[in-house]
PDB file of N, CA and C in Angstrom:
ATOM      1  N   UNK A   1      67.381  82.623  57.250  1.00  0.00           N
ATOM      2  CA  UNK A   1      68.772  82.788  57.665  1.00  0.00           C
ATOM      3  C   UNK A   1      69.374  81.395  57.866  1.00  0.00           C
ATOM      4  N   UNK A   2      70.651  81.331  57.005  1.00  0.00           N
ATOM      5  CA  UNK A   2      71.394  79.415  57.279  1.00  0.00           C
ATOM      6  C   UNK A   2      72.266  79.561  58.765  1.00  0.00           C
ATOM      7  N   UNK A   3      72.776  79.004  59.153  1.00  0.00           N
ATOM      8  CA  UNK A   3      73.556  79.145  60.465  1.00  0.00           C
ATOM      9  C   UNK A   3      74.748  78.017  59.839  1.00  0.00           C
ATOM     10  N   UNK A   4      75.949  78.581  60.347  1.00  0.00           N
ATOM     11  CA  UNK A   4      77.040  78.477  59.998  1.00  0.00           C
ATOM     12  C   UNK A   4      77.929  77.600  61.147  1.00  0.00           C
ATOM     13  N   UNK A   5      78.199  76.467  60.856  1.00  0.00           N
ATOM     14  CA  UNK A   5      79.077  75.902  62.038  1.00  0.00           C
ATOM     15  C   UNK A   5      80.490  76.403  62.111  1.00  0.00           C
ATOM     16  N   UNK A   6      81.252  77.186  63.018  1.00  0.00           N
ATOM     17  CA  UNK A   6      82.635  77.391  63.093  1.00  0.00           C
ATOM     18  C   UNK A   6      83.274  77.075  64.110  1.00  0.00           C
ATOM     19  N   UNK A   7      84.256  76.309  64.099  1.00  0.00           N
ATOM     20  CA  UNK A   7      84.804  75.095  65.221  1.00  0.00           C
ATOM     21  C   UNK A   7      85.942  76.284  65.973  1.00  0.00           C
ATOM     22  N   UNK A   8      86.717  77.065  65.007  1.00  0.00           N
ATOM     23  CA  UNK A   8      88.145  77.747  65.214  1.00  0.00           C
ATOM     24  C   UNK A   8      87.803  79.162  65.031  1.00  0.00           C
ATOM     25  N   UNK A   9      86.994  79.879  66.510  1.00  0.00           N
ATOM     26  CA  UNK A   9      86.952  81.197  66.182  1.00  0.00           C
ATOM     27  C   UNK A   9      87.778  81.805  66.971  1.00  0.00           C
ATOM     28  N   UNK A  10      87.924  82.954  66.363  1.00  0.00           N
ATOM     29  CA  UNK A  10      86.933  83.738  65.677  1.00  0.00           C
ATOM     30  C   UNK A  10      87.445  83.783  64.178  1.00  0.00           C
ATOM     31  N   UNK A  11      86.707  83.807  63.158  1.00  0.00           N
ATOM     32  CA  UNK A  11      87.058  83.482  61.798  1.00  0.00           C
ATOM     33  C   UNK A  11      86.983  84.802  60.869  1.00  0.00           C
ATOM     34  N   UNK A  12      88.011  85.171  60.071  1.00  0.00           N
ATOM     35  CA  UNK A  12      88.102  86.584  59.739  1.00  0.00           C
ATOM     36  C   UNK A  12      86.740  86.515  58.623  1.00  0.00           C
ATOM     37  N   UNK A  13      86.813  87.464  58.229  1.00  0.00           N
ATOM     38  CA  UNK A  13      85.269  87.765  57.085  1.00  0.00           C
ATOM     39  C   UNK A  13      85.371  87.446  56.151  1.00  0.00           C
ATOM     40  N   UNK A  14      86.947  87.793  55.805  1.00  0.00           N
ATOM     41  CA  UNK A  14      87.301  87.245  53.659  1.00  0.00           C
ATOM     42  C   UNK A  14      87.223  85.735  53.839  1.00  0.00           C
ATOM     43  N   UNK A  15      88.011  85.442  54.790  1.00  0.00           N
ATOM     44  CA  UNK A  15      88.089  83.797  55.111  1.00  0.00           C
ATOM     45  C   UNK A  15      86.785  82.794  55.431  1.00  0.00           C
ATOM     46  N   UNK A  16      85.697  83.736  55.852  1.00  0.00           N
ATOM     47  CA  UNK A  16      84.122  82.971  56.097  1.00  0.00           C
ATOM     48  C   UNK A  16      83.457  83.107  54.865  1.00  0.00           C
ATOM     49  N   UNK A  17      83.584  84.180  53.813  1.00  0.00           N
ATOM     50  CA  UNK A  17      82.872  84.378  52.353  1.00  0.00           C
ATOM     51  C   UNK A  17      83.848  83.156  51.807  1.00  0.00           C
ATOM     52  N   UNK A  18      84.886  82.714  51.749  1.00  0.00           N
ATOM     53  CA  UNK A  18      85.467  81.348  51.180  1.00  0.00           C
ATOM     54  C   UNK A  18      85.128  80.488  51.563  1.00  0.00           C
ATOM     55  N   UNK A  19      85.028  80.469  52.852  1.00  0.00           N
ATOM     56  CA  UNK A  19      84.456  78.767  53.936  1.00  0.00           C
ATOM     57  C   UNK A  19      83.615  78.642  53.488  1.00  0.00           C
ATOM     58  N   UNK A  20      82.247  79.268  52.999  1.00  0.00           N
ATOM     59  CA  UNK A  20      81.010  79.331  52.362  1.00  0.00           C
ATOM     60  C   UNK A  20      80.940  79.293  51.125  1.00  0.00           C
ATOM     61  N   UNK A  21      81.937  79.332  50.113  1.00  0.00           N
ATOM     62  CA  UNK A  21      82.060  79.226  48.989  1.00  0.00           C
ATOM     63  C   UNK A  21      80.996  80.395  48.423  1.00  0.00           C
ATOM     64  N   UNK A  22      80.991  81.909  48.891  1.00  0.00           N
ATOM     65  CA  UNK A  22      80.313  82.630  48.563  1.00  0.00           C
ATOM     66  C   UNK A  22      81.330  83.751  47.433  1.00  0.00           C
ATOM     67  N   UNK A  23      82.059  83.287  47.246  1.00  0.00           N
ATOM     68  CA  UNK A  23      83.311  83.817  46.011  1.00  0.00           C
ATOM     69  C   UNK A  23      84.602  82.670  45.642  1.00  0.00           C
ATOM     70  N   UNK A  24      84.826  83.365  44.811  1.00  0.00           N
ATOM     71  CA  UNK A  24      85.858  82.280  44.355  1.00  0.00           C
ATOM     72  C   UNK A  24      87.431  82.204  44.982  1.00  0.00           C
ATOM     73  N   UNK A  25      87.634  83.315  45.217  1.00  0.00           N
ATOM     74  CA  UNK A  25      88.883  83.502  45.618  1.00  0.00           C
ATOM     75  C   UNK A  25      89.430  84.417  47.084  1.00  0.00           C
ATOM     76  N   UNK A  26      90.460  84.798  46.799  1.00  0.00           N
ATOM     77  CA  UNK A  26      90.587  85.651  48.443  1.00  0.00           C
ATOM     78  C   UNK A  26      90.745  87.067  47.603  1.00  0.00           C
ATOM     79  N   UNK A  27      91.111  87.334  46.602  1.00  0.00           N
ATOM     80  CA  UNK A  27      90.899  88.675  45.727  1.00  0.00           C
ATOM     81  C   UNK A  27      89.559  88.943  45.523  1.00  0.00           C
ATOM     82  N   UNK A  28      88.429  88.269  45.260  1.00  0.00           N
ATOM     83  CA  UNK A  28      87.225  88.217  44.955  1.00  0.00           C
ATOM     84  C   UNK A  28      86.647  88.751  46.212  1.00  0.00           C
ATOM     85  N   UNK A  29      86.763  88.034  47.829  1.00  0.00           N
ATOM     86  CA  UNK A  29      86.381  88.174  48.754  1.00  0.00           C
ATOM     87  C   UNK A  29      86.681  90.268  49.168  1.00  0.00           C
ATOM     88  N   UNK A  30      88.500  90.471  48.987  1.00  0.00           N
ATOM     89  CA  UNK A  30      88.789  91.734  49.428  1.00  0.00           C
ATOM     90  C   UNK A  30      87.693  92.800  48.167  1.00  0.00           C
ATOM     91  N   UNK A  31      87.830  92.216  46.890  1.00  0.00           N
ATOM     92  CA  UNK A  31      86.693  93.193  46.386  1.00  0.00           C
ATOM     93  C   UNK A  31      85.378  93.627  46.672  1.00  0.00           C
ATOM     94  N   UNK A  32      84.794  92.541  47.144  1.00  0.00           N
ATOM     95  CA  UNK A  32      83.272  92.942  47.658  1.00  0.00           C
ATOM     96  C   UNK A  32      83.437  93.038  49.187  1.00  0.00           C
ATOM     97  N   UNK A  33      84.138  92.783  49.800  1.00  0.00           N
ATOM     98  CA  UNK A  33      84.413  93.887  51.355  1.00  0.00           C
ATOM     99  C   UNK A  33      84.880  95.479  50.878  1.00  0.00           C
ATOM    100  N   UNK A  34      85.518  95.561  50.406  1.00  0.00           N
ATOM    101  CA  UNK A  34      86.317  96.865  50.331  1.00  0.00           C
ATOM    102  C   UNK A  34      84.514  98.043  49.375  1.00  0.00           C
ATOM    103  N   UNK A  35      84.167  96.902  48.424  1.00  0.00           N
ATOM    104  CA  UNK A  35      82.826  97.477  47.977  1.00  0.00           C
ATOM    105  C   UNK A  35      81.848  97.871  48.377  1.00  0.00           C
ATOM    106  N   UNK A  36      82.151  97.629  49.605  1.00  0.00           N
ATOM    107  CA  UNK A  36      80.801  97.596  50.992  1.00  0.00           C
ATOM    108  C   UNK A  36      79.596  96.805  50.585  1.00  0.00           C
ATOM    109  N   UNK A  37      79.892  95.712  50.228  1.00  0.00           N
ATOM    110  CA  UNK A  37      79.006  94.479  49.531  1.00  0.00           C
ATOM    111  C   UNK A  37      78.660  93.414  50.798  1.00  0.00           C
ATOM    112  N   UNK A  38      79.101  93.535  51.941  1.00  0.00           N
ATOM    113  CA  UNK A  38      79.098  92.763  53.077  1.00  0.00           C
ATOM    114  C   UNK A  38      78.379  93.680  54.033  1.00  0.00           C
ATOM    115  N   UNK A  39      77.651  93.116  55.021  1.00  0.00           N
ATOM    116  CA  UNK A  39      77.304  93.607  56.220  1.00  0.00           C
ATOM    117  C   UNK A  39      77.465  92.530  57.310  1.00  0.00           C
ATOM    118  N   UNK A  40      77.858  93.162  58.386  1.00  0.00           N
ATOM    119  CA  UNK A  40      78.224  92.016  59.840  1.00  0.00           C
ATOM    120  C   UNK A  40      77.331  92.615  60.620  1.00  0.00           C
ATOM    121  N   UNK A  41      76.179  91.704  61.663  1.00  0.00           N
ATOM    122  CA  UNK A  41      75.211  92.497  62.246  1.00  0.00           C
ATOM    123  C   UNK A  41      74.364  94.116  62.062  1.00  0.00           C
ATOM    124  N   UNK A  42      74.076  93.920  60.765  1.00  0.00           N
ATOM    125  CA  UNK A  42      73.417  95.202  59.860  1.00  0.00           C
ATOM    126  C   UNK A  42      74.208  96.260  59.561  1.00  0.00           C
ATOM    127  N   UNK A  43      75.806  95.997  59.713  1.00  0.00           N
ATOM    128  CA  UNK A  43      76.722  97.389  59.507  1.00  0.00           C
ATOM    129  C   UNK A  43      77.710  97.205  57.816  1.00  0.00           C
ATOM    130  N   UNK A  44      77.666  97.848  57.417  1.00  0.00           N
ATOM    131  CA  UNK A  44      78.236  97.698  56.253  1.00  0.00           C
ATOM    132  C   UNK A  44      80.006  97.443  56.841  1.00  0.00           C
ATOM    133  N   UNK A  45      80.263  96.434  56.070  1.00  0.00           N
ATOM    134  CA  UNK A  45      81.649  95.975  56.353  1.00  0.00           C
ATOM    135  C   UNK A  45      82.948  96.108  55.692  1.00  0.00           C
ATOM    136  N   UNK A  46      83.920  96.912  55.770  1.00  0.00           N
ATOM    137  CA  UNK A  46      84.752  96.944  54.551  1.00  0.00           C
ATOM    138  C   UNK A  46      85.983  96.670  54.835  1.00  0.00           C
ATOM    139  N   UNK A  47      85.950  95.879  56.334  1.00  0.00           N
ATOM    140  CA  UNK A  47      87.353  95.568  56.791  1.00  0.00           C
ATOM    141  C   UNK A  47      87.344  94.031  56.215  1.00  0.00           C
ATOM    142  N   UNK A  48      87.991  93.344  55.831  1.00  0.00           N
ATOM    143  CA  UNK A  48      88.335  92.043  55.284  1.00  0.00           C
ATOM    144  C   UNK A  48      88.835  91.325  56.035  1.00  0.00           C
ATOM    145  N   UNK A  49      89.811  91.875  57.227  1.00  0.00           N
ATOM    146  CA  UNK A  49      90.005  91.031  58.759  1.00  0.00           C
ATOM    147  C   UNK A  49      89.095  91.413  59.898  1.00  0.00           C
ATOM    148  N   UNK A  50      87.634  91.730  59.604  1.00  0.00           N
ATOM    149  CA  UNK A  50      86.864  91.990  60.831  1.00  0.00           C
ATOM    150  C   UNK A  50      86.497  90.492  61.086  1.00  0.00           C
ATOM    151  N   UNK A  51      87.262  89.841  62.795  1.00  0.00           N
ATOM    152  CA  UNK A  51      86.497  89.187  63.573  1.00  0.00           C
ATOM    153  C   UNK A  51      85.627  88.459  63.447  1.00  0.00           C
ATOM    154  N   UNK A  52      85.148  87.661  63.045  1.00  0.00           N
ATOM    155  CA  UNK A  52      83.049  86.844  63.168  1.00  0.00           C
ATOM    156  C   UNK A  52      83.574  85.955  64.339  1.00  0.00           C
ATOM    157  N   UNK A  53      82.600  86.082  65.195  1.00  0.00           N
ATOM    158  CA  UNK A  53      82.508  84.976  66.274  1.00  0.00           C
ATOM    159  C   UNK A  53      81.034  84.606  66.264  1.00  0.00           C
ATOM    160  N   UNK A  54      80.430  83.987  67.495  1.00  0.00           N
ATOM    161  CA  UNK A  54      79.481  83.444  67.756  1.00  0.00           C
ATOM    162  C   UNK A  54      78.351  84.484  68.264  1.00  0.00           C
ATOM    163  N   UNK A  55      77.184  83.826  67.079  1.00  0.00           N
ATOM    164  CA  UNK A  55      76.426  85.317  67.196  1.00  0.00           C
ATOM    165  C   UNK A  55      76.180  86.401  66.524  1.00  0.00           C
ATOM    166  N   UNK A  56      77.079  86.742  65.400  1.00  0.00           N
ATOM    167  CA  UNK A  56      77.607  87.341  64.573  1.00  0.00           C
ATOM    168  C   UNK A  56      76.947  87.181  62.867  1.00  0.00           C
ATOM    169  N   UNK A  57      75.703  87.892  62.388  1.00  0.00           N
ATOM    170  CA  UNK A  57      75.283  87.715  61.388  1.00  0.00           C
ATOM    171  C   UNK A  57      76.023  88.121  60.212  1.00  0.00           C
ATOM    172  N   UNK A  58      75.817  87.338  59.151  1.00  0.00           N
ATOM    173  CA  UNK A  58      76.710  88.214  58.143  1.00  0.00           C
ATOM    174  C   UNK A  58      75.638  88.663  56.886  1.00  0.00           C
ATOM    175  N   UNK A  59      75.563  89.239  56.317  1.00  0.00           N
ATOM    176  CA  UNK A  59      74.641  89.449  54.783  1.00  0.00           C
ATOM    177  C   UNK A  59      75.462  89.793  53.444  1.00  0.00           C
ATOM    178  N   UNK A  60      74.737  89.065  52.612  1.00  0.00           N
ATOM    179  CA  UNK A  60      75.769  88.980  51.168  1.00  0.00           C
ATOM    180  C   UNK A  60      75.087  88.343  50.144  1.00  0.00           C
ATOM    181  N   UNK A  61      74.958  89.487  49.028  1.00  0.00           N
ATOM    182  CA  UNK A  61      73.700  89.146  47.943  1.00  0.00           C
ATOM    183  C   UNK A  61      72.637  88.310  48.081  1.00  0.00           C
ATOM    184  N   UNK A  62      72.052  89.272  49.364  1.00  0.00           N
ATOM    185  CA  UNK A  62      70.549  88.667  49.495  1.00  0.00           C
ATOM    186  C   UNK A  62      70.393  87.682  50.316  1.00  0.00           C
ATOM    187  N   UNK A  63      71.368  87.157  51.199  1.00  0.00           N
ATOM    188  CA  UNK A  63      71.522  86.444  51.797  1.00  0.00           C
ATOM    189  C   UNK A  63      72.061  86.323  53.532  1.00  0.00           C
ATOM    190  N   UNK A  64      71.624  85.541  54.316  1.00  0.00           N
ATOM    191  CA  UNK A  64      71.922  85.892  55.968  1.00  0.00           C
ATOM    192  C   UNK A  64      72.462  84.889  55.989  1.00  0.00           C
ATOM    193  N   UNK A  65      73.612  84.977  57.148  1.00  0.00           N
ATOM    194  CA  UNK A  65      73.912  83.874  57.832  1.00  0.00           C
ATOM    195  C   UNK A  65      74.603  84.140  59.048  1.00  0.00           C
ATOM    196  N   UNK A  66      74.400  82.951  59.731  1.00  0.00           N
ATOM    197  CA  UNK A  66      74.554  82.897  61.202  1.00  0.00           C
ATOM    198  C   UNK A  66      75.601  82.296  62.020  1.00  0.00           C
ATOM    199  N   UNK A  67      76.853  82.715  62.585  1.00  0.00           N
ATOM    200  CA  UNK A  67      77.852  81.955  63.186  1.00  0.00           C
ATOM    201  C   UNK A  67      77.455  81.636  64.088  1.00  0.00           C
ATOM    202  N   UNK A  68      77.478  80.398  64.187  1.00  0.00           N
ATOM    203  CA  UNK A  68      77.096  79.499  65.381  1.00  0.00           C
ATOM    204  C   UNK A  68      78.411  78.182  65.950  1.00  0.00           C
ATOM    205  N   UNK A  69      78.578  77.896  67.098  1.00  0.00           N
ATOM    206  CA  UNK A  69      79.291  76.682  67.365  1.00  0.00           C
ATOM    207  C   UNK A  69      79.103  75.634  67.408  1.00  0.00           C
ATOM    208  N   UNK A  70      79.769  74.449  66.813  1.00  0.00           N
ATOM    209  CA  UNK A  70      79.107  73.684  66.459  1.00  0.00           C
ATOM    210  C   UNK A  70      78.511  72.455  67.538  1.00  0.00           C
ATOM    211  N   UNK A  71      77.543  71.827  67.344  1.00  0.00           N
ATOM    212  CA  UNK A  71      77.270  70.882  68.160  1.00  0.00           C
ATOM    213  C   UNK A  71      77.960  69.687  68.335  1.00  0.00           C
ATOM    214  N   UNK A  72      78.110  69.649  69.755  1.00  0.00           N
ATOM    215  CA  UNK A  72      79.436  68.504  69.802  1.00  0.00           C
ATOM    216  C   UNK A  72      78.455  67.231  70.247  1.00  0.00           C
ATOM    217  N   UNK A  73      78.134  65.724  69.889  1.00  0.00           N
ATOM    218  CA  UNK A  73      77.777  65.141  70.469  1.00  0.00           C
ATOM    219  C   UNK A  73      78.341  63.706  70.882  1.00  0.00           C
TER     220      UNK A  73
END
């Protein structure tokens, strides 16, 4: 699982599959939400403005990741 630094949450879902460069576009992103191609903490996701905050796993072709805040030093 990668862990994800997000400075400005809570960060919507279409908008974190872009921050991640895990699609190309914001049409690309609403297709595979609406596809139920996303899961947020093991639930299939098909809202495209669901929330991610801290804590908050996401999964997407085979893949985990972890919202986390980032370390300030």
């Amino acid at each position: 699982m990668r862990t994800v630094e997000i400075a400005k949450q809570p960060i919507e879902l279409h908008k974190f599959l872009k921050f991640e460069a895990l699609v190309g576009s914001g049409g690309e992103a609403k297709m595979v939400i609406s596809d139920g191609l996303v899961k947020v903490n093991g639930q299939t996701e098909t809202q495209r403005g669901k929330k991610l905050v801290t804590g908050d796993i996401v999964e997407f072709m085979d893949e985990s990741f972890q919202i986390v805040e980032p370390i300030l030093e």
